[in-house]
N, C-alpha and C. Protein backbone atom coordinates (compact mmCIF):
# COMPACT_ATOMS: atom_id res chain seq x y z
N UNK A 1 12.53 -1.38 29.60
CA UNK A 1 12.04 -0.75 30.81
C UNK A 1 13.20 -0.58 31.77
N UNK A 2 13.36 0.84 32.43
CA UNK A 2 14.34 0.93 33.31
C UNK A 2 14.22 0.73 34.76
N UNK A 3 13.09 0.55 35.23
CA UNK A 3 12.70 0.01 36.90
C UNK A 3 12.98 -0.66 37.28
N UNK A 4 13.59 -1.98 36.90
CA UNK A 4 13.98 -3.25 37.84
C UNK A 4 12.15 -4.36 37.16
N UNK A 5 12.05 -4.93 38.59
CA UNK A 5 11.16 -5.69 38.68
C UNK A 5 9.64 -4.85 38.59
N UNK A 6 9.33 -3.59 38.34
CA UNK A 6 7.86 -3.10 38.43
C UNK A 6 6.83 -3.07 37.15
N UNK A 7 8.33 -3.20 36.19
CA UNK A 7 7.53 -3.14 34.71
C UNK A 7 7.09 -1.60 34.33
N UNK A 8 7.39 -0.74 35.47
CA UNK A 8 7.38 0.43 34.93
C UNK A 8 8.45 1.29 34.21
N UNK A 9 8.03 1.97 33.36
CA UNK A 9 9.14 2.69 32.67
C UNK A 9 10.18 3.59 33.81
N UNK A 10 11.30 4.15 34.07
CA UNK A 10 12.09 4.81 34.28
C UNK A 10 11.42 6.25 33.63
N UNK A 11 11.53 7.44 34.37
CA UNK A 11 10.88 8.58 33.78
C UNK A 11 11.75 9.40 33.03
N UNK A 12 13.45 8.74 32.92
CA UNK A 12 14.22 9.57 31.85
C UNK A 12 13.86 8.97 30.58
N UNK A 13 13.27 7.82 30.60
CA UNK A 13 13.13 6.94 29.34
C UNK A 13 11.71 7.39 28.52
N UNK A 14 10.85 8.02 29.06
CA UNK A 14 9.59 8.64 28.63
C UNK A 14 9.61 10.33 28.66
N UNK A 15 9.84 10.88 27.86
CA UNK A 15 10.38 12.27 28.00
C UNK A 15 9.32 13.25 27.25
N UNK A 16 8.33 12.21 26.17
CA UNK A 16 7.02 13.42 26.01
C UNK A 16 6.40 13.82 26.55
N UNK A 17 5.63 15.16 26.52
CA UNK A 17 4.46 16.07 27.03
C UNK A 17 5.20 16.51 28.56
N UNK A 18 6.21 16.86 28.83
CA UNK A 18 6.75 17.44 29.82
C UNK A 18 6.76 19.11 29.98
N UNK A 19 7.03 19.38 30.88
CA UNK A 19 6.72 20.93 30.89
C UNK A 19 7.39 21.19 32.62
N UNK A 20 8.59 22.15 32.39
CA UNK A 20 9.33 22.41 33.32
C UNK A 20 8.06 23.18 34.53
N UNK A 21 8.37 23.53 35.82
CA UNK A 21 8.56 23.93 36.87
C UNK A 21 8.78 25.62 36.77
N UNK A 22 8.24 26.51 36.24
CA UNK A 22 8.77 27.38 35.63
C UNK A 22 8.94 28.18 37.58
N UNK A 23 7.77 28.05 38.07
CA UNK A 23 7.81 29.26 38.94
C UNK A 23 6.60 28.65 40.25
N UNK A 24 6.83 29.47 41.65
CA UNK A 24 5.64 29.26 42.53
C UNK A 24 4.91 28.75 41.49
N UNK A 25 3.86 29.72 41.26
CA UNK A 25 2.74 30.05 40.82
C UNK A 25 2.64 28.59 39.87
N UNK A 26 3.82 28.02 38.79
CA UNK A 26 3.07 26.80 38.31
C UNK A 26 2.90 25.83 39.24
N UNK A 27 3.70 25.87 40.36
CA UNK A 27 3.69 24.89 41.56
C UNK A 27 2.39 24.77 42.20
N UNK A 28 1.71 26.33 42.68
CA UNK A 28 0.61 25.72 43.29
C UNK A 28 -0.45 25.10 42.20
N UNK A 29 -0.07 25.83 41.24
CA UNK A 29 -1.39 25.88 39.98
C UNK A 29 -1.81 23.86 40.21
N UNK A 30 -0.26 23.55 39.93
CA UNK A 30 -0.59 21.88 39.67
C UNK A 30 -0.38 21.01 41.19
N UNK A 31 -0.62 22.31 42.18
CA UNK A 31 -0.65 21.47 43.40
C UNK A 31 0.63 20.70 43.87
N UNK A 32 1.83 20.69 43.22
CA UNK A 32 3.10 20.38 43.75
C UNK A 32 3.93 21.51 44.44
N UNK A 33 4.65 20.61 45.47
CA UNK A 33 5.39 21.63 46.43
C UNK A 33 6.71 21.48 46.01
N UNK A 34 7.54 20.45 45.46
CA UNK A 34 8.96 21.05 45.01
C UNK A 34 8.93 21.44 43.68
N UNK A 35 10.14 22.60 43.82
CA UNK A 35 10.08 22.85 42.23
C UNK A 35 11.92 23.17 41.90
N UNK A 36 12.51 22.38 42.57
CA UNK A 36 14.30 21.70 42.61
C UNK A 36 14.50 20.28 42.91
N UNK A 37 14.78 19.70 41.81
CA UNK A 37 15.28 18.63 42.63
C UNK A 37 16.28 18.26 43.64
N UNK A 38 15.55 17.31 45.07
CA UNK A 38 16.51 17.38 46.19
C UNK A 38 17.98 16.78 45.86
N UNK A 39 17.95 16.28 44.86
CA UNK A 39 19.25 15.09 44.61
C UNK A 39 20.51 15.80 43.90
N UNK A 40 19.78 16.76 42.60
CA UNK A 40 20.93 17.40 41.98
C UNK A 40 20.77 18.92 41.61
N UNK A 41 19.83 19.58 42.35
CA UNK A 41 19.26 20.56 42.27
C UNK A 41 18.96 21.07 41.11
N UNK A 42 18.39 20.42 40.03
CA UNK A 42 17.86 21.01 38.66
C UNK A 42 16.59 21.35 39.12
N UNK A 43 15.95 21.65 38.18
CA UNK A 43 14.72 22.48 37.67
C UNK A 43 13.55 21.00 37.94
N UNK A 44 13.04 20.81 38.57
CA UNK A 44 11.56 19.49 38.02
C UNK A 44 10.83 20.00 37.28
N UNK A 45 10.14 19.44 36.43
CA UNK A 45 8.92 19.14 35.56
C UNK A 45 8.15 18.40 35.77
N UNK A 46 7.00 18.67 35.49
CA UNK A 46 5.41 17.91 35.45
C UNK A 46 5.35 16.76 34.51
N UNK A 47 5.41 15.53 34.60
CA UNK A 47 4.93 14.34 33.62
C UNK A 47 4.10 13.81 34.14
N UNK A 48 2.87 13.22 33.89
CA UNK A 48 2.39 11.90 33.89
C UNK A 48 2.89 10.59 34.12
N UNK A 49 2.91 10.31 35.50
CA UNK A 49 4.04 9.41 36.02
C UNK A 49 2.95 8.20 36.92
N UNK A 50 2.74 7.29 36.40
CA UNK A 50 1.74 6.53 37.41
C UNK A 50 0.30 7.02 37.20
N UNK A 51 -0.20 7.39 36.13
CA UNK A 51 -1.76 7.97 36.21
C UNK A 51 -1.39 9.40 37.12
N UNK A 52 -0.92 10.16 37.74
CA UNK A 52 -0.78 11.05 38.28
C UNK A 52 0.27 12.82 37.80
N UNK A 53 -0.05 13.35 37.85
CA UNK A 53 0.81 14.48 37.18
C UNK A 53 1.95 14.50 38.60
N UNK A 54 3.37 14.33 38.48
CA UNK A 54 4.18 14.59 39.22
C UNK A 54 5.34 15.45 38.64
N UNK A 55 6.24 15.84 39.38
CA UNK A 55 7.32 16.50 39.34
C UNK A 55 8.71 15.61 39.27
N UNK A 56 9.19 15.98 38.85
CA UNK A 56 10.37 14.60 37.98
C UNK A 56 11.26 15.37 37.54
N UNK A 57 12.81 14.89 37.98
CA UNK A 57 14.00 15.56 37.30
C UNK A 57 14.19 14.77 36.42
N UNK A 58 14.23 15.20 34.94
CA UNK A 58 14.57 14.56 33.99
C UNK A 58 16.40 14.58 34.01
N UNK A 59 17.21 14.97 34.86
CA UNK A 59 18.52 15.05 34.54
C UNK A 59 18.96 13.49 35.55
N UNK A 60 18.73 13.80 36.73
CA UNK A 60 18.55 12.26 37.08
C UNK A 60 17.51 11.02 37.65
N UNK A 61 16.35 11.77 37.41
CA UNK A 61 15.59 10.54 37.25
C UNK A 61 14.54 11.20 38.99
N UNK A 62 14.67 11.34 39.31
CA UNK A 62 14.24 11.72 41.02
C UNK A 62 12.66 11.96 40.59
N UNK A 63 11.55 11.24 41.21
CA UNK A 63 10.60 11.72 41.02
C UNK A 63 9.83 11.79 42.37
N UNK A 64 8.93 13.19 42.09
CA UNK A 64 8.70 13.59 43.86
C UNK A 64 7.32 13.33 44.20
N UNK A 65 6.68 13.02 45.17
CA UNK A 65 5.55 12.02 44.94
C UNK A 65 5.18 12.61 46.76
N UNK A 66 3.76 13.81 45.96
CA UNK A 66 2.94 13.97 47.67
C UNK A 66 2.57 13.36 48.38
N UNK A 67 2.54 13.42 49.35
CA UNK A 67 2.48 12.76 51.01
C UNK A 67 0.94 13.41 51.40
N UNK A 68 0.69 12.78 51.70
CA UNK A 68 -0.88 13.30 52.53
C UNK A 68 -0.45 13.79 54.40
N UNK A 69 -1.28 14.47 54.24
CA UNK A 69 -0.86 15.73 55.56
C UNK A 69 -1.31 14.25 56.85
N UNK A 70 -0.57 14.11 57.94
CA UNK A 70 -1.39 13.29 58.78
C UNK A 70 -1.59 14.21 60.39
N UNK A 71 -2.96 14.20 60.43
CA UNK A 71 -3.11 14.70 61.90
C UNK A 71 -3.71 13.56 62.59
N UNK A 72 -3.78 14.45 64.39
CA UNK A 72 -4.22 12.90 65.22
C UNK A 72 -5.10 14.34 65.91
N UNK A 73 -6.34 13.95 66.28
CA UNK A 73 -6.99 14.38 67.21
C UNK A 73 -7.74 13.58 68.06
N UNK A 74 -9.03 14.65 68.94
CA UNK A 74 -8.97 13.78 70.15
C UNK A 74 -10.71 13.72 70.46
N UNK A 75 -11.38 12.57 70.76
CA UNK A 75 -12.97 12.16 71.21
C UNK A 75 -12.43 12.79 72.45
N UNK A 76 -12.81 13.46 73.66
CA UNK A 76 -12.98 13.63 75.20
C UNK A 76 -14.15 13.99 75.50
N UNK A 77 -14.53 12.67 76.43
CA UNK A 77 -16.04 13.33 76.62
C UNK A 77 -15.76 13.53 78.39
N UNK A 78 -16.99 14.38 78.86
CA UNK A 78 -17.20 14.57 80.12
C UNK A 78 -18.54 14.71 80.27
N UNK A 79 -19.27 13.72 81.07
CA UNK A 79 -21.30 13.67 80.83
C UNK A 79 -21.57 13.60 79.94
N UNK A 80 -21.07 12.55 78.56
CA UNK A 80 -21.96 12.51 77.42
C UNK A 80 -21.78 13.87 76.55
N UNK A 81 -21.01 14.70 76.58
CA UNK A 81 -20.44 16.38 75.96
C UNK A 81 -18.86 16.11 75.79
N UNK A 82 -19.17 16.43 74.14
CA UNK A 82 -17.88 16.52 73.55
C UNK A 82 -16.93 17.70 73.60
N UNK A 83 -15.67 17.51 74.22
CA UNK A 83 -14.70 18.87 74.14
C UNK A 83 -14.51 19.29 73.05
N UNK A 84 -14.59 20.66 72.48
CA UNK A 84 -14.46 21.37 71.48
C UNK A 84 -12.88 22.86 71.90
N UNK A 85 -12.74 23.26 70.73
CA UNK A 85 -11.56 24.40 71.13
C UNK A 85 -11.72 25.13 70.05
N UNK A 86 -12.10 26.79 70.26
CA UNK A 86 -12.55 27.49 68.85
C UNK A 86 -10.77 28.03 68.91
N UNK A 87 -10.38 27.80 67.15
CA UNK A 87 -9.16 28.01 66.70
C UNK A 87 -9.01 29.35 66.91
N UNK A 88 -7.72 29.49 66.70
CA UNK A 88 -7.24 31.27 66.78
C UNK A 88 -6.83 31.74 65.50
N UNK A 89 -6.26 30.71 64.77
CA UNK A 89 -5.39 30.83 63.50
C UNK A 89 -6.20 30.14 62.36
N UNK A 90 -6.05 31.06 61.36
CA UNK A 90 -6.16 30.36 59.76
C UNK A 90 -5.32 29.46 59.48
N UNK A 91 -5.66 28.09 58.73
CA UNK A 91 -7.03 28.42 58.34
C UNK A 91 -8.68 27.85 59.20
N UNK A 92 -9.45 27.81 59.14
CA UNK A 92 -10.20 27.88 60.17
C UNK A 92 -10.62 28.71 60.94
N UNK A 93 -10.03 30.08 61.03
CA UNK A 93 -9.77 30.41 62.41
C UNK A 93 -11.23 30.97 63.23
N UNK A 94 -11.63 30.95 64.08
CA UNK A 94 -12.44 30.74 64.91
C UNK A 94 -13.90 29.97 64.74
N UNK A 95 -13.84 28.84 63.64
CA UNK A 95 -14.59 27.36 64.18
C UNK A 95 -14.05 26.48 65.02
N UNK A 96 -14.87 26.04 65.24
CA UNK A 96 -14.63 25.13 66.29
C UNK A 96 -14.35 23.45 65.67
N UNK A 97 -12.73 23.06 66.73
CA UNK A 97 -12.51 21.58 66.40
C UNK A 97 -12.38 21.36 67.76
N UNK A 98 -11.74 19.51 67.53
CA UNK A 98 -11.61 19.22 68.68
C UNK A 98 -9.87 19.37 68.94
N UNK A 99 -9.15 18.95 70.30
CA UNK A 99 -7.88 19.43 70.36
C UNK A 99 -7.37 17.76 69.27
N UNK A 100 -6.07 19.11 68.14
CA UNK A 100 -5.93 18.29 67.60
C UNK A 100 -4.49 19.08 67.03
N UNK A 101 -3.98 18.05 66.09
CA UNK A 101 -2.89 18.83 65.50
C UNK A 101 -1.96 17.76 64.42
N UNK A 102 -1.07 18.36 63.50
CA UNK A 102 -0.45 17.12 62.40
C UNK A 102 0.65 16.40 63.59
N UNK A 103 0.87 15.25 62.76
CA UNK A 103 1.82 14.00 63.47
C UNK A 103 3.06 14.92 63.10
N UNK A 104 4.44 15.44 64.09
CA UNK A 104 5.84 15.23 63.72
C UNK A 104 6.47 14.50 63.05
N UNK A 105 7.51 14.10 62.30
CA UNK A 105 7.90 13.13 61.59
C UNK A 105 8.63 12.05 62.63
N UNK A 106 9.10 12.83 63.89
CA UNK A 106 9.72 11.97 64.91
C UNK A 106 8.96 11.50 65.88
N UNK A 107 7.80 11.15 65.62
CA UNK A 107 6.57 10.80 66.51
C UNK A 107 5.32 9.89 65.97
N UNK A 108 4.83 9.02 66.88
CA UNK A 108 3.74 8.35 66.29
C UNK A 108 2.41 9.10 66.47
N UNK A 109 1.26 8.29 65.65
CA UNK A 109 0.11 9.52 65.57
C UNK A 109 -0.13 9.58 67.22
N UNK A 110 -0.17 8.26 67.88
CA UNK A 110 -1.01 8.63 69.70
C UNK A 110 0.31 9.51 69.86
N UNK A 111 1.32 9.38 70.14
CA UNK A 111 2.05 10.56 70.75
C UNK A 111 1.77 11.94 70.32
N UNK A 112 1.50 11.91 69.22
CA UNK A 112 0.72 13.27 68.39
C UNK A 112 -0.38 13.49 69.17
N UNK A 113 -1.13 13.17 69.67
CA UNK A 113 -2.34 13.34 69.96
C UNK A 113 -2.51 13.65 71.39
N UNK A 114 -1.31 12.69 72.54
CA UNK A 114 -1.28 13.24 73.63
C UNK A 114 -0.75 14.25 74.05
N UNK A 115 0.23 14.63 72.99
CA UNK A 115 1.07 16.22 72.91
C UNK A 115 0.08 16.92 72.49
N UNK A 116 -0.95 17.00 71.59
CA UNK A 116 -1.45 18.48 71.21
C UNK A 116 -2.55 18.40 72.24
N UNK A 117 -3.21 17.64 72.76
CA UNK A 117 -4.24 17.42 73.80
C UNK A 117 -3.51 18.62 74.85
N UNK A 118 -2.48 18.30 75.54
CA UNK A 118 -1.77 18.63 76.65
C UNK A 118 -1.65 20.54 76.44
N UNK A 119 -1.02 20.59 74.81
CA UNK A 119 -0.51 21.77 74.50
C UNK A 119 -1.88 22.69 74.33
N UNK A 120 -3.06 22.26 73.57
CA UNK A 120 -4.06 22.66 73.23
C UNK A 120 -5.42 23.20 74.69
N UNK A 121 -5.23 22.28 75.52
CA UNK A 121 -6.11 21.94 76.06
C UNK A 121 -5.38 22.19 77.88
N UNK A 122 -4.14 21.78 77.94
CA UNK A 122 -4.12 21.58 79.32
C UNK A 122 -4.20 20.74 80.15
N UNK A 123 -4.93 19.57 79.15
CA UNK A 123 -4.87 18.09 79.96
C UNK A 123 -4.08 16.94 79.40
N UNK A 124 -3.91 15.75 80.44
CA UNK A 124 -2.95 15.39 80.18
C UNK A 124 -4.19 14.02 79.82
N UNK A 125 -4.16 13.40 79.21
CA UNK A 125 -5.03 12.06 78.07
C UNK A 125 -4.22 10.80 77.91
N UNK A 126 -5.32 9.93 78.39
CA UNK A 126 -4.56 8.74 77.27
C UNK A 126 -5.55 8.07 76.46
N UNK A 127 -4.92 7.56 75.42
CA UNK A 127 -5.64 7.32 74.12
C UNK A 127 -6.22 5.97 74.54
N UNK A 128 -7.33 5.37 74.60
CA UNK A 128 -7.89 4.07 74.85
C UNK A 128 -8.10 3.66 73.10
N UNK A 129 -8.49 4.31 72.26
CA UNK A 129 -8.68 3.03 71.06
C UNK A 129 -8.29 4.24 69.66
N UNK A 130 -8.49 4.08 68.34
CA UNK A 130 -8.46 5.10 67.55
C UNK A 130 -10.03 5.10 67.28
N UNK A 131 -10.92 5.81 67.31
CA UNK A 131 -12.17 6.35 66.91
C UNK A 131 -12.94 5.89 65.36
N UNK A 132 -11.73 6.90 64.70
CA UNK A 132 -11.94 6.74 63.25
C UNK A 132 -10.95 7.46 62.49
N UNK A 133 -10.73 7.31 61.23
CA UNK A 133 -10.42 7.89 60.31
C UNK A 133 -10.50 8.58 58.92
N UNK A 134 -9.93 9.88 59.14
CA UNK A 134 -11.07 10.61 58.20
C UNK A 134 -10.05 11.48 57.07
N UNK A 135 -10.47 11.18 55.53
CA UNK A 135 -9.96 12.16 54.72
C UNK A 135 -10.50 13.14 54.80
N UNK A 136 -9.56 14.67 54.07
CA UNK A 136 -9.80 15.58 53.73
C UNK A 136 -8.96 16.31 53.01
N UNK A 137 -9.84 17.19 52.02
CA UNK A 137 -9.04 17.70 50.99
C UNK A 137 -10.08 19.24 50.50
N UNK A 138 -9.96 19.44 52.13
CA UNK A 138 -10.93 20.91 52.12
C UNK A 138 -10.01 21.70 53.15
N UNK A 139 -8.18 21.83 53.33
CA UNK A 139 -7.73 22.30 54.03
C UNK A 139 -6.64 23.02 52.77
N UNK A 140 -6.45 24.21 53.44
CA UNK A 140 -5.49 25.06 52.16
C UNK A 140 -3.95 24.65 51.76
N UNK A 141 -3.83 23.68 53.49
CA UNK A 141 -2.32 23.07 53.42
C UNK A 141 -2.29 21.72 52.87
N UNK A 142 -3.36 21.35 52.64
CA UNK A 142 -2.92 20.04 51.64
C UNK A 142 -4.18 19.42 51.93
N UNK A 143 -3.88 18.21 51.01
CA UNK A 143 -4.67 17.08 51.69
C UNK A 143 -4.12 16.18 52.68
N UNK A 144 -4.94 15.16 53.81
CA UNK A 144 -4.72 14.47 54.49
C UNK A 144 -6.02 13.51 55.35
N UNK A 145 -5.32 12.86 55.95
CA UNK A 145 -5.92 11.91 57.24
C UNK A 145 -6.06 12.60 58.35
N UNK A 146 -7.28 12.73 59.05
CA UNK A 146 -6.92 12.93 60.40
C UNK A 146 -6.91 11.18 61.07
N UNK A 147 -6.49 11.03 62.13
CA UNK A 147 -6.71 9.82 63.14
C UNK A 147 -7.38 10.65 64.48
N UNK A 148 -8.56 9.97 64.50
CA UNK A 148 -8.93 10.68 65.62
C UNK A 148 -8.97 9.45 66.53
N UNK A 149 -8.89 9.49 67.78
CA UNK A 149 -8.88 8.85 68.97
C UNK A 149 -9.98 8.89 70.09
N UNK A 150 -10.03 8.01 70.51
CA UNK A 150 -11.09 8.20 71.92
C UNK A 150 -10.38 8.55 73.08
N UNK A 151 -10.26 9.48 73.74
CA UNK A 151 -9.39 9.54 74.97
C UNK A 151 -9.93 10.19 76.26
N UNK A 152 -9.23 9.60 77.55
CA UNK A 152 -9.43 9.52 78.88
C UNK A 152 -8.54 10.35 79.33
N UNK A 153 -9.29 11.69 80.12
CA UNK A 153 -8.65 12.28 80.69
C UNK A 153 -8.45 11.52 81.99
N UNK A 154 -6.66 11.91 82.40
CA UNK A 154 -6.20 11.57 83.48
C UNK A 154 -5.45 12.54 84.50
N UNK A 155 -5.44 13.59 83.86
CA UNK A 155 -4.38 14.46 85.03
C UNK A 155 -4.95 15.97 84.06
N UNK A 156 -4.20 16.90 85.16
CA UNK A 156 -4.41 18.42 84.44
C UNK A 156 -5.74 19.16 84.23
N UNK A 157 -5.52 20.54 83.91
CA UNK A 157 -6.67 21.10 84.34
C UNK A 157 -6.89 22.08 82.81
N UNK A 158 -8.26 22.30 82.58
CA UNK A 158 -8.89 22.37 81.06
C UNK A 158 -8.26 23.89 81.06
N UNK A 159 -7.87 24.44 79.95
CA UNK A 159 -6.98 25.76 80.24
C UNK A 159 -7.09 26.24 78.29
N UNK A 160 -7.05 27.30 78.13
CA UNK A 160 -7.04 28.10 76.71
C UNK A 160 -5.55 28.15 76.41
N UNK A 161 -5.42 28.20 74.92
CA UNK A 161 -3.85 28.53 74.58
C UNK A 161 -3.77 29.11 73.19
N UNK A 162 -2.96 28.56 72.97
CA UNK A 162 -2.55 30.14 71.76
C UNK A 162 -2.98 29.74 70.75
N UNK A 163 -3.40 28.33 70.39
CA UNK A 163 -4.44 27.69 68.90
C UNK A 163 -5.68 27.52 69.61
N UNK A 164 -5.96 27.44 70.68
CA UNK A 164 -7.30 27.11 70.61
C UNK A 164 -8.04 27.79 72.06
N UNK A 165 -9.34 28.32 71.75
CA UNK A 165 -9.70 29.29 73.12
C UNK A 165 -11.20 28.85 73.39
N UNK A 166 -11.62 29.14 74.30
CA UNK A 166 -13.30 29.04 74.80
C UNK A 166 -12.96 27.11 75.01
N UNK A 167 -12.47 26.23 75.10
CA UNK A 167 -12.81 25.32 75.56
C UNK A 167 -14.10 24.77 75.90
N UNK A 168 -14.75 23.70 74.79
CA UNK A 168 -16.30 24.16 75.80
C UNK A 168 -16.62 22.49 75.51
N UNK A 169 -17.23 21.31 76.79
CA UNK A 169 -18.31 20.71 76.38
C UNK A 169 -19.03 20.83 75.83
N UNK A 170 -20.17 20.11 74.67
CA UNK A 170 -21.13 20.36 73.63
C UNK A 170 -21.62 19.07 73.76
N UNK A 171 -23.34 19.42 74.54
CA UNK A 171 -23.89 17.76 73.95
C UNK A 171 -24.28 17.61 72.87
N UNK A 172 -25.09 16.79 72.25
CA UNK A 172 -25.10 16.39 70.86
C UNK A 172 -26.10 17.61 70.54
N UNK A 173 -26.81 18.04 71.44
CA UNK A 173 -27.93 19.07 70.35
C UNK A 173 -27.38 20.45 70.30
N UNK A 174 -26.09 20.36 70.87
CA UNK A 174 -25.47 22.00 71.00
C UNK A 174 -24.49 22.77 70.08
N UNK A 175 -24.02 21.42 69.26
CA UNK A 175 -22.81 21.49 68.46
C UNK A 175 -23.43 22.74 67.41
N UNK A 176 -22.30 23.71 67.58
CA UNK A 176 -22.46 24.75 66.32
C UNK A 176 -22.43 24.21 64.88
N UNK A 177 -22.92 25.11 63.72
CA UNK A 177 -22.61 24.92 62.69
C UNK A 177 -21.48 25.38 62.20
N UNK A 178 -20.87 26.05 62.89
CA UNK A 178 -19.08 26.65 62.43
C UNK A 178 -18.17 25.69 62.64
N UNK A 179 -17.88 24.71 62.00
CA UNK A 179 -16.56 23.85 62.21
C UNK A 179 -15.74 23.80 61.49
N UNK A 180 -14.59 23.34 61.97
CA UNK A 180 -13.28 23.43 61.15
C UNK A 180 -13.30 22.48 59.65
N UNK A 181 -12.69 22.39 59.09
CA UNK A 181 -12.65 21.60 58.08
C UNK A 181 -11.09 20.39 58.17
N UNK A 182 -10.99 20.46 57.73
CA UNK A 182 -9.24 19.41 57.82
C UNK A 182 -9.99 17.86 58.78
N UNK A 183 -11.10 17.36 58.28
CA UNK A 183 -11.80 16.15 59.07
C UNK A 183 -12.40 16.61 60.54
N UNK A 184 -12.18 17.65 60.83
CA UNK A 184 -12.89 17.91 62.18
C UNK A 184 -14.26 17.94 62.49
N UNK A 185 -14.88 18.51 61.03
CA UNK A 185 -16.19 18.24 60.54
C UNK A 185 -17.11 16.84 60.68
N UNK A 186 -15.69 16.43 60.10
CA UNK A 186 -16.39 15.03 59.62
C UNK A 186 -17.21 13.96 61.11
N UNK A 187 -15.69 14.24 61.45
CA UNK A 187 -15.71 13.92 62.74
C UNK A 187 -16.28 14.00 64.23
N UNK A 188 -16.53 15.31 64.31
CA UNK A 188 -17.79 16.06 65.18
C UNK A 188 -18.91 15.80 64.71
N UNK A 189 -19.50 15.37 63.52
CA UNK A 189 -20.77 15.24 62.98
C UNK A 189 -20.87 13.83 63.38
N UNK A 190 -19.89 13.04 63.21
CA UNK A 190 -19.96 11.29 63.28
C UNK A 190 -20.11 11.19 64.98
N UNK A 191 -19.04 11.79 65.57
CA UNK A 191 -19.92 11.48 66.94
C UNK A 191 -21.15 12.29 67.94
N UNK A 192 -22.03 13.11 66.74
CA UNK A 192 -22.95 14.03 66.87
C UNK A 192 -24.08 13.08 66.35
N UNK A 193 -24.10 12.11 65.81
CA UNK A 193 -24.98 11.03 65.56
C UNK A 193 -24.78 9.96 66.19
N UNK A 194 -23.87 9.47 66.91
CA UNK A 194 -23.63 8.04 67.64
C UNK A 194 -24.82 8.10 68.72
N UNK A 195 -25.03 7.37 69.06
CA UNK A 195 -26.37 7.18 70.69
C UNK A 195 -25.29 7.21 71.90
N UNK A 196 -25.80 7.32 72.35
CA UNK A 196 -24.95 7.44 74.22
C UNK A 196 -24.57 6.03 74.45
């Protein structure tokens, strides 16, 4: 075994049932996004690596292993009515989520969350607890987590922008059936059943 301490094989050392990277198209087919390796720029291939089909340079060993998408969005209530923002852009585009958006890599999820609040919305929030957390794997850009948050508006004034328009409170019996998908769903429905 070539791993060290994992007991797993090394993936130059297992080299059956492989099948190069030919093009896009096999990339999305098997749901992987590189199709070069970052290390020595060859060609990857598809093996069976961990119970999972991954992408693997067989020239030096590099194997590339998806990341789940992470967003942070946001609970704001005002009288018991949840803030909503109908999207502008696909995918989604004009259901309704709450203000939300993916984490930066140079940022934590609450900083994520008080930036797209601000950018989305116009107000300025702070996060009192995380809400919940929700998979999904009904968004065209991948799968992921949202983190949604409970948050307190503190400053700024409710305003439309270029992802998200109509701004609207929704008490629990008002919520449309058009919602976004990427956990926004999930999420608007979960606090569309909580009690006051």
């Amino acid at each position: 075994m070539g791993s060290g301490s994992t007991g797993r094989p090394h993936p130059r050392e297992v080299r059956d049932g492989t099948e190069s990277v030919p093009s896009r198209e096999g990339k999305e087919k098997n749901n992987l996004n590189a199709l070069f390796c970052p290390q020595c720029g060859r060609a990857l291939k598809i093996k069976e690596i961990y119970r999972q089909p991954r992408a693997f340079c067989s020239e030096c060993g590099y194997i590339h292993y998806e990341q789940l998408k992470v967003g942070a969005g946001a609970i704001i209530e005002k009288d018991g009515k949840l803030l909503l923002l109908q999207r502008t852009e696909e995918p989604f585009k004009l259901h309704w989520n709450l203000p939300a958006g993916y984490v930066d890599i140079c940022e934590s999820p609450i900083q994520a969350v008080l930036r797209e609040v601000q950018e989305e919305s116009g107000l300025k929030v702070e996060a009192i607890r995380i809400d919940d957390i929700y998979f999904f794997n009904d968004d065209p850009r991948g799968n992921g987590i949202l983190i949604v948050y409970k948050c307190k508006v503190i400053a700024g004034r409710l305003s439309e922008s270029s992802e998200g328009t109509n701004p609207t409170y929704f008490a629990r019996d008002q919520i449309l059936d058009q919602l976004a998908g990427g956990g926004h769903n999930q999420a608007i429905r979960s606090w569309q059943k909580k009690k006051t």
